[in-house]
C-alpha atoms as a PDB file:
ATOM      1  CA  UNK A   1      84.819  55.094-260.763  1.00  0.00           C
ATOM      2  CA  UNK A   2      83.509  58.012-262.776  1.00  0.00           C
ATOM      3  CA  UNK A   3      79.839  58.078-262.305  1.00  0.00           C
ATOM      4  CA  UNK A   4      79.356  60.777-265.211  1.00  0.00           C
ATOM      5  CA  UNK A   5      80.837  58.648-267.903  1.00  0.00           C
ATOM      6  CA  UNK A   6      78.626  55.558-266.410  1.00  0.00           C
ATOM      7  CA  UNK A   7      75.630  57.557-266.917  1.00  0.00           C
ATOM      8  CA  UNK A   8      76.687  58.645-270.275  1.00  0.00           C
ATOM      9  CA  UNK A   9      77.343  55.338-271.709  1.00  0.00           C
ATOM     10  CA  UNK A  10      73.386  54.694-270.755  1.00  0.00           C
ATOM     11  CA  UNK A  11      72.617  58.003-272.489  1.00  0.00           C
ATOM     12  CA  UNK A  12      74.291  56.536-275.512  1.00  0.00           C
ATOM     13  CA  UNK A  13      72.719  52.937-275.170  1.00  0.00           C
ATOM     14  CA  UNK A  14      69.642  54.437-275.469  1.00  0.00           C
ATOM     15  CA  UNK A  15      70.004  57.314-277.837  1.00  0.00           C
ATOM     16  CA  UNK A  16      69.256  55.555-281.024  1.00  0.00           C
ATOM     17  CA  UNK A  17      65.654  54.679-278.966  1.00  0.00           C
ATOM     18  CA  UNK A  18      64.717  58.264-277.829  1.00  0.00           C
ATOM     19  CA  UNK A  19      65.151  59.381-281.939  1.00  0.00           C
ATOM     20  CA  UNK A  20      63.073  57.076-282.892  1.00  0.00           C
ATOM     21  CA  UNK A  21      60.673  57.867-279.552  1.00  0.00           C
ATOM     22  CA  UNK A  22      60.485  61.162-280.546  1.00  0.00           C
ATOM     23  CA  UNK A  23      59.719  60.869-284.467  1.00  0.00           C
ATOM     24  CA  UNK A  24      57.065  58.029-283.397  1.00  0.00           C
ATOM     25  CA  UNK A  25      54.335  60.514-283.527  1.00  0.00           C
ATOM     26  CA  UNK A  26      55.842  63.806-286.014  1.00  0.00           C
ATOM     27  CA  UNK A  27      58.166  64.467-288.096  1.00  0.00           C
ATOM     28  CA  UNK A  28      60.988  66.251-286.784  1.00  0.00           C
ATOM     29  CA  UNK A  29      63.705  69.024-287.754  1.00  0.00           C
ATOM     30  CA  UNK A  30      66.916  68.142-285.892  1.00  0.00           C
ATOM     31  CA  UNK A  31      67.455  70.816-284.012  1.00  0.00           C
ATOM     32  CA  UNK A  32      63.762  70.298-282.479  1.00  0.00           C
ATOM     33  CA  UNK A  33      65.327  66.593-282.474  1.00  0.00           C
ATOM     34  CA  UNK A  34      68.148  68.095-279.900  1.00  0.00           C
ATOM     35  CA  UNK A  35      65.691  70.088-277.858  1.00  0.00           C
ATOM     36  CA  UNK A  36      63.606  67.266-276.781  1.00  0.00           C
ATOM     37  CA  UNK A  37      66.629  65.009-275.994  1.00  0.00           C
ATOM     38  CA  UNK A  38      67.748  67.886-273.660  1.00  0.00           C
ATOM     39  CA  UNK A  39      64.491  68.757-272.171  1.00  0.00           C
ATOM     40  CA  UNK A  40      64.505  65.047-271.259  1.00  0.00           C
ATOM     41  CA  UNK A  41      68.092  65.105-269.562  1.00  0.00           C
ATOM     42  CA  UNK A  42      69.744  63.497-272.632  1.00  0.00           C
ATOM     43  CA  UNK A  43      72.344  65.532-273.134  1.00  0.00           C
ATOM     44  CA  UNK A  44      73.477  65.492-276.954  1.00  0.00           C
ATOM     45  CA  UNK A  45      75.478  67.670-279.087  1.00  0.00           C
ATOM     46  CA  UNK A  46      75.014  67.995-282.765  1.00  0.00           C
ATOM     47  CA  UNK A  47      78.611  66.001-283.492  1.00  0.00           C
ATOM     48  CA  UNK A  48      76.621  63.065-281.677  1.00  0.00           C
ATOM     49  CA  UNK A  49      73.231  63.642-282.938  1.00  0.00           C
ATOM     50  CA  UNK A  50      73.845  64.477-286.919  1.00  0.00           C
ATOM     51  CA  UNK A  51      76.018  61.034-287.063  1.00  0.00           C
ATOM     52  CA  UNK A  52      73.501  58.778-285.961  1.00  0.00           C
ATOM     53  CA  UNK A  53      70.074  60.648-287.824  1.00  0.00           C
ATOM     54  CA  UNK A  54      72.392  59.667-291.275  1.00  0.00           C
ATOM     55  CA  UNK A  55      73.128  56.180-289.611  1.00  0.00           C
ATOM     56  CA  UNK A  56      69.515  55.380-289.347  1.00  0.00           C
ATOM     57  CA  UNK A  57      68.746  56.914-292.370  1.00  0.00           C
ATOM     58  CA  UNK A  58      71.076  54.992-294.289  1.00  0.00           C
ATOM     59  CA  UNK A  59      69.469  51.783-292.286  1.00  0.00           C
ATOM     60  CA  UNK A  60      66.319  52.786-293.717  1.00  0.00           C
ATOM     61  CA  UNK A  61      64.850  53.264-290.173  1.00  0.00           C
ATOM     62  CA  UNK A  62      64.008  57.056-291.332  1.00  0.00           C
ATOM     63  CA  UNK A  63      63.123  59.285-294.182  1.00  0.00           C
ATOM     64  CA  UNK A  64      63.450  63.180-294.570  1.00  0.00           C
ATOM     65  CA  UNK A  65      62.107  65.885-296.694  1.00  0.00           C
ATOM     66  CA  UNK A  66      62.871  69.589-297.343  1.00  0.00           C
ATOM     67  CA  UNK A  67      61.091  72.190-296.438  1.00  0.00           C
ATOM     68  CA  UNK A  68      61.289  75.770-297.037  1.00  0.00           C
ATOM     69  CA  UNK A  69      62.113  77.945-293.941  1.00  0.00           C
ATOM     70  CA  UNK A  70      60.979  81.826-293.412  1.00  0.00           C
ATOM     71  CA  UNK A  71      63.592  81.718-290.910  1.00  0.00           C
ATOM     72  CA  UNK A  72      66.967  80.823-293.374  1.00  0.00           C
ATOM     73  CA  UNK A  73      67.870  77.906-295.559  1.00  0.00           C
ATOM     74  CA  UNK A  74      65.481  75.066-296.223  1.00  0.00           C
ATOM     75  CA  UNK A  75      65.467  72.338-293.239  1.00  0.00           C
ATOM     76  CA  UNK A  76      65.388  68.521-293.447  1.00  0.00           C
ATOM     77  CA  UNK A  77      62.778  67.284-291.638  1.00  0.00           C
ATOM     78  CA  UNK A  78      62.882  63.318-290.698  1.00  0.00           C
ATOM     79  CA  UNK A  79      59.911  61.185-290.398  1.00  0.00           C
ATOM     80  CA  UNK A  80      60.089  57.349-289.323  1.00  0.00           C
ATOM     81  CA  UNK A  81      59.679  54.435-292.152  1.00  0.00           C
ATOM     82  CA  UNK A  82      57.487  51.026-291.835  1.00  0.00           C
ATOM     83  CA  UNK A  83      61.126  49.612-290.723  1.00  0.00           C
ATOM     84  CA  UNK A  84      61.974  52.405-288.139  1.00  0.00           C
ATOM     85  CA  UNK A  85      58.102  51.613-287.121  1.00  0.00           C
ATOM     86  CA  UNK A  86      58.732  47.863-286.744  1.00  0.00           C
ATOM     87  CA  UNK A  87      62.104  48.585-285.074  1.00  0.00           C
ATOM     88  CA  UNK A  88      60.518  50.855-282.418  1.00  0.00           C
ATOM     89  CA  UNK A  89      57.865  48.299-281.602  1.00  0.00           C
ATOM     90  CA  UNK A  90      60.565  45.686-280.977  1.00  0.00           C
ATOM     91  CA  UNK A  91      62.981  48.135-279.081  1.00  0.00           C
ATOM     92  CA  UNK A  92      59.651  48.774-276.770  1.00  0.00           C
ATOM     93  CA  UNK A  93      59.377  45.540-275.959  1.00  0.00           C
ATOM     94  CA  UNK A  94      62.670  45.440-275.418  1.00  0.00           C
ATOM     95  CA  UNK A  95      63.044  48.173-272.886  1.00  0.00           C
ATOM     96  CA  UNK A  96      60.079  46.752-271.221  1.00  0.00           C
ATOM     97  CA  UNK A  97      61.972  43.535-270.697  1.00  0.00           C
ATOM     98  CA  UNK A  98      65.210  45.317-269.568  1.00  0.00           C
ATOM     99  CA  UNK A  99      63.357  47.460-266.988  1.00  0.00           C
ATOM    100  CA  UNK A 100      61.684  44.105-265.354  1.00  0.00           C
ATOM    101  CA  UNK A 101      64.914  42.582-265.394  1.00  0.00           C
ATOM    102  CA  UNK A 102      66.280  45.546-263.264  1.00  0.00           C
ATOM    103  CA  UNK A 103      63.608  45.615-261.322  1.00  0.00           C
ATOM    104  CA  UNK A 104      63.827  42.052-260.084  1.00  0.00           C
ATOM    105  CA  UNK A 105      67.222  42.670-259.732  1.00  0.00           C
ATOM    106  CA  UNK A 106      66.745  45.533-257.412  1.00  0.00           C
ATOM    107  CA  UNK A 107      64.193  43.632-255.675  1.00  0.00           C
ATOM    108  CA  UNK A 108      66.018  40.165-254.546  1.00  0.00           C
END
């Protein structure tokens, strides 16, 4: 058994949940989207990472904007929508539920 690829499949379960985590309370430029996942232990590449932002986008979960840069090119910035609000609320609940079922699990 290959306990790094266990732990990455739960990284990935739970990837589309930490985006939407971390654009819950600012909008986000993705590469400030990447550098919270890591500081957190999620470790993402951009090939994973660019995928999924135009996944939820195109599910209408999140929005973006341009902005100009003094640093290079103009950035995209992504925000959440009413439906990536309402999806994060359930996905809470959610995770709540999962985590209690674990820990009666762990507790029997």
């Amino acid at each position: 058994m290959d306990i790094n690829n266990n732990k990455a499949q739960m990284r990935k379960g739970v990837l589309e949940y930490c985006t939407l985590l971390i654009l819950k309370n600012k909008d986000c430029y993705s590469t400030d989207i990447l550098e919270k996942l890591k500081s957190a232990e999620m470790i993402v590449v951009e090939g994973t990472l660019y995928p999924l932002l135009t996944r939820l986008k195109n599910m209408e979960l999140l929005n973006y904007r341009w902005e100009e840069s003094t640093q290079g090119p103009p950035r995209k910035y992504y925000s959440l929508t009413e439906k990536g609000e309402s999806l994060l609320t359930e996905l809470d609940k959610s995770w709540t539920d999962l985590v209690d079922s674990i820990n009666t699990l762990k507790n029997k």
